[in-house]
Protein backbone atom coordinates (compact mmCIF):
# COMPACT_ATOMS: atom_id res chain seq x y z
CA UNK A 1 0.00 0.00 0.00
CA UNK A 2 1.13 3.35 -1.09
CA UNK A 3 -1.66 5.41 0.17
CA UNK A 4 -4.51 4.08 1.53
CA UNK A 5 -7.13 3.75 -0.58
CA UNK A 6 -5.74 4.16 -3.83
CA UNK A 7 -5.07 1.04 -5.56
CA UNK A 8 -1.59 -0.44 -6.11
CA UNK A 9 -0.18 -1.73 -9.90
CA UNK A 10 0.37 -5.05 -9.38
CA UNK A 11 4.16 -5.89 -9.19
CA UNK A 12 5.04 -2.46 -7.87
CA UNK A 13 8.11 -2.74 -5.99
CA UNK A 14 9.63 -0.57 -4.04
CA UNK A 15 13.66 -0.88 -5.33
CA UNK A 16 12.15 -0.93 -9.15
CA UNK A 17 9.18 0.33 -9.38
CA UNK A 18 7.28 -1.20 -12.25
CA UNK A 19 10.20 -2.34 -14.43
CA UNK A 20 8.39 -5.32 -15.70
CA UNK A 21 5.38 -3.01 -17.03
CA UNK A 22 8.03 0.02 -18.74
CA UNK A 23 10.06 -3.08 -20.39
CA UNK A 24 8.35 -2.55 -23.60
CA UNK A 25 8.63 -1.34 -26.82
CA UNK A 26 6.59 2.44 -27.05
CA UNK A 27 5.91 4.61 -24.15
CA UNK A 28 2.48 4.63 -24.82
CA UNK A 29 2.03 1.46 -23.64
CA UNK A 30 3.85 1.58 -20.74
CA UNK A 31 1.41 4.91 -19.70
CA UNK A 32 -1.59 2.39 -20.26
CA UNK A 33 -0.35 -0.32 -18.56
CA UNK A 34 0.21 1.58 -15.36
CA UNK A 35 -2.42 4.58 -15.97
CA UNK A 36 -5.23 3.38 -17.25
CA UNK A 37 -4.78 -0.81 -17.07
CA UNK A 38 -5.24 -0.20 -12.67
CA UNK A 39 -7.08 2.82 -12.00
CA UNK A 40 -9.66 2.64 -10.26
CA UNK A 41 -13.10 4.35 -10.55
CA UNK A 42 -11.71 7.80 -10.11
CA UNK A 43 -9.07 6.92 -12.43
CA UNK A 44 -6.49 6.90 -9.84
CA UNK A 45 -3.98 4.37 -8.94
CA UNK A 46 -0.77 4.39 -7.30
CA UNK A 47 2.87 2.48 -8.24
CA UNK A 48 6.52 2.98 -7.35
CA UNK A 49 9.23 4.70 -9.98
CA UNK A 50 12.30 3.51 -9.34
CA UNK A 51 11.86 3.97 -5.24
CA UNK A 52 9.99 7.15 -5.53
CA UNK A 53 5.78 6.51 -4.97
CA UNK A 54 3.61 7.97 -7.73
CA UNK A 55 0.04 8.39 -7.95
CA UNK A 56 -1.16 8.56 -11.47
CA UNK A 57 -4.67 10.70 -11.85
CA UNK A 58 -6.82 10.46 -15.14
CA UNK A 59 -9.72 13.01 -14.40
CA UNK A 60 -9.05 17.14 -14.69
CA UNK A 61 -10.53 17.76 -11.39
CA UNK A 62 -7.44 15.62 -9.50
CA UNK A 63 -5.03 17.23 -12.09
CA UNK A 64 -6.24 20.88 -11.06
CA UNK A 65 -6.77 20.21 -7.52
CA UNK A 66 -2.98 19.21 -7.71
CA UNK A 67 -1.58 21.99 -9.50
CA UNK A 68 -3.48 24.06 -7.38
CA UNK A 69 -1.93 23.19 -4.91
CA UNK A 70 1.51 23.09 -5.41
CA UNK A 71 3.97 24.24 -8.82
CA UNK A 72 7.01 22.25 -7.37
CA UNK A 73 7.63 18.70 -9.10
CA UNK A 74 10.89 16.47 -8.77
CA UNK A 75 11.23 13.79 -10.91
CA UNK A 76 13.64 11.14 -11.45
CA UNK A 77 16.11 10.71 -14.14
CA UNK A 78 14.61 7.65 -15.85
CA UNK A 79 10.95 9.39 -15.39
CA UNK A 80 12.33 12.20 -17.19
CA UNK A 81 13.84 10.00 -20.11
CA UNK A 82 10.77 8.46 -20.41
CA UNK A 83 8.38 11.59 -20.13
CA UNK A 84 10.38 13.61 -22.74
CA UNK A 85 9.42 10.91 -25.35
CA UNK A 86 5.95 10.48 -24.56
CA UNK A 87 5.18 14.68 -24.19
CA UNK A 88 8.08 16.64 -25.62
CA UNK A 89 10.92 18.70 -24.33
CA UNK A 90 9.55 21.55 -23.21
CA UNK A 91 5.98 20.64 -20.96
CA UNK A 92 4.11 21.40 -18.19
CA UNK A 93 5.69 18.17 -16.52
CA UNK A 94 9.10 19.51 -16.08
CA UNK A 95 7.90 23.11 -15.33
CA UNK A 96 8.13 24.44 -11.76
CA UNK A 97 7.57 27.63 -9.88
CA UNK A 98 7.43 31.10 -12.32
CA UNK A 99 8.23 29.28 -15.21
CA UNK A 100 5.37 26.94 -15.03
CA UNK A 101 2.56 29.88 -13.64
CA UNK A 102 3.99 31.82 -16.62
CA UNK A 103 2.86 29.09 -19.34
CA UNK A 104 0.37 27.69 -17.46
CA UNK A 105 -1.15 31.20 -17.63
CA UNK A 106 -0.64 31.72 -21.31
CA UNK A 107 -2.27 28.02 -21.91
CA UNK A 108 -5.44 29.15 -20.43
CA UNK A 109 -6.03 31.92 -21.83
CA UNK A 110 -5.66 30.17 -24.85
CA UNK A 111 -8.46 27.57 -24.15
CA UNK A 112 -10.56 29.86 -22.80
CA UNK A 113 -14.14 29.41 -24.51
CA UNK A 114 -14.33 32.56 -26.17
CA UNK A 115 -10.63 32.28 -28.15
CA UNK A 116 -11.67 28.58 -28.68
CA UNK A 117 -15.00 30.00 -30.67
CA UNK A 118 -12.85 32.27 -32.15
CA UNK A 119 -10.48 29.77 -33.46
CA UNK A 120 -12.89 27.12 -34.43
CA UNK A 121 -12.65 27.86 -38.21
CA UNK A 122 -8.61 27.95 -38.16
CA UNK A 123 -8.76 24.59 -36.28
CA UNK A 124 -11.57 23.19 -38.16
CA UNK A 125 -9.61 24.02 -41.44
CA UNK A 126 -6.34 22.36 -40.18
CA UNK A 127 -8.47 18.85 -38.96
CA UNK A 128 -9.83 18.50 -42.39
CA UNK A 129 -6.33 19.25 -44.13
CA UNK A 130 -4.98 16.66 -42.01
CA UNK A 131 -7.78 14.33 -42.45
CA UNK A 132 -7.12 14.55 -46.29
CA UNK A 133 -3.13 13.90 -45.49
CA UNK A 134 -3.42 10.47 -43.77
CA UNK A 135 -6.34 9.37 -46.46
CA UNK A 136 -4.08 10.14 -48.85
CA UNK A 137 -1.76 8.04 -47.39
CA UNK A 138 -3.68 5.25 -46.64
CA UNK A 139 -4.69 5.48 -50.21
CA UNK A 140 -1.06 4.81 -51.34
CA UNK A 141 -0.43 1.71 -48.90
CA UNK A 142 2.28 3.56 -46.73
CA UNK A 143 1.74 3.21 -42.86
């Protein structure tokens, strides 16, 4: 148990963590496997990295109560390895303290409902152009 309550990843261990679930071949499913294979209803679980305990959240009410509450986040070495290749250099994830309020800030008032509306054209325009791109192709036989 890593909190109580929370469901635990089977095979977390505290020395490795979840090696046996990150030893495969894309990120992505590594991130399902211990996301969204064990969460419970909430879409919580918890799981060791390396020895460091992690909670993994699903919803965007846990996500903002947590930023809310804090801008600081540490993470380890392999995490970060890991996390650049799933979400990019430059993220939220590795963000802390003015740097992260400052984007963070910009972000929303980029999602904000109005500039959405106002952008719905622009980003309607570039779903369909990309829409056309992979048809085109699938059309040709290349994956």
């Amino acid at each position: 148990v890593i909190v109580d309550g929370i469901p635990v990843v089977p095979g977390s261990r505290w020395i490795f963590g979840n090696l046996e679930q990150l030893n495969v071949t894309d990120v992505t499913t590594a991130q399902r496997i211990i996301a969204f294979d064990h969460a419970n209803s909430e879409g919580v679980c918890s799981h060791w990295y390396a020895r460091t305990p992690r909670i993994t959240i699903l919803q965007p009410k846990h996500a903002r109560a947590v930023l809310h509450a804090s801008t600081y986040r540490v993470h380890p070495p392999l995490m970060k390895h890991h996390m650049r290749q799933f979400f990019g250099e430059r993220n939220f994830a590795f963000m802390n303290g003015k740097e992260w309020k400052f984007y963070r800030s910009a972000v929303h008032k980029a999602f904000n409902p109005a500039a959405l509306e106002a952008a719905q054209h622009c980003i309607e325009k570039v779903a369909c152009t990309l829409k056309g791109s992979l048809q085109r192709e699938i059309d040709q036989g290349n994956d």
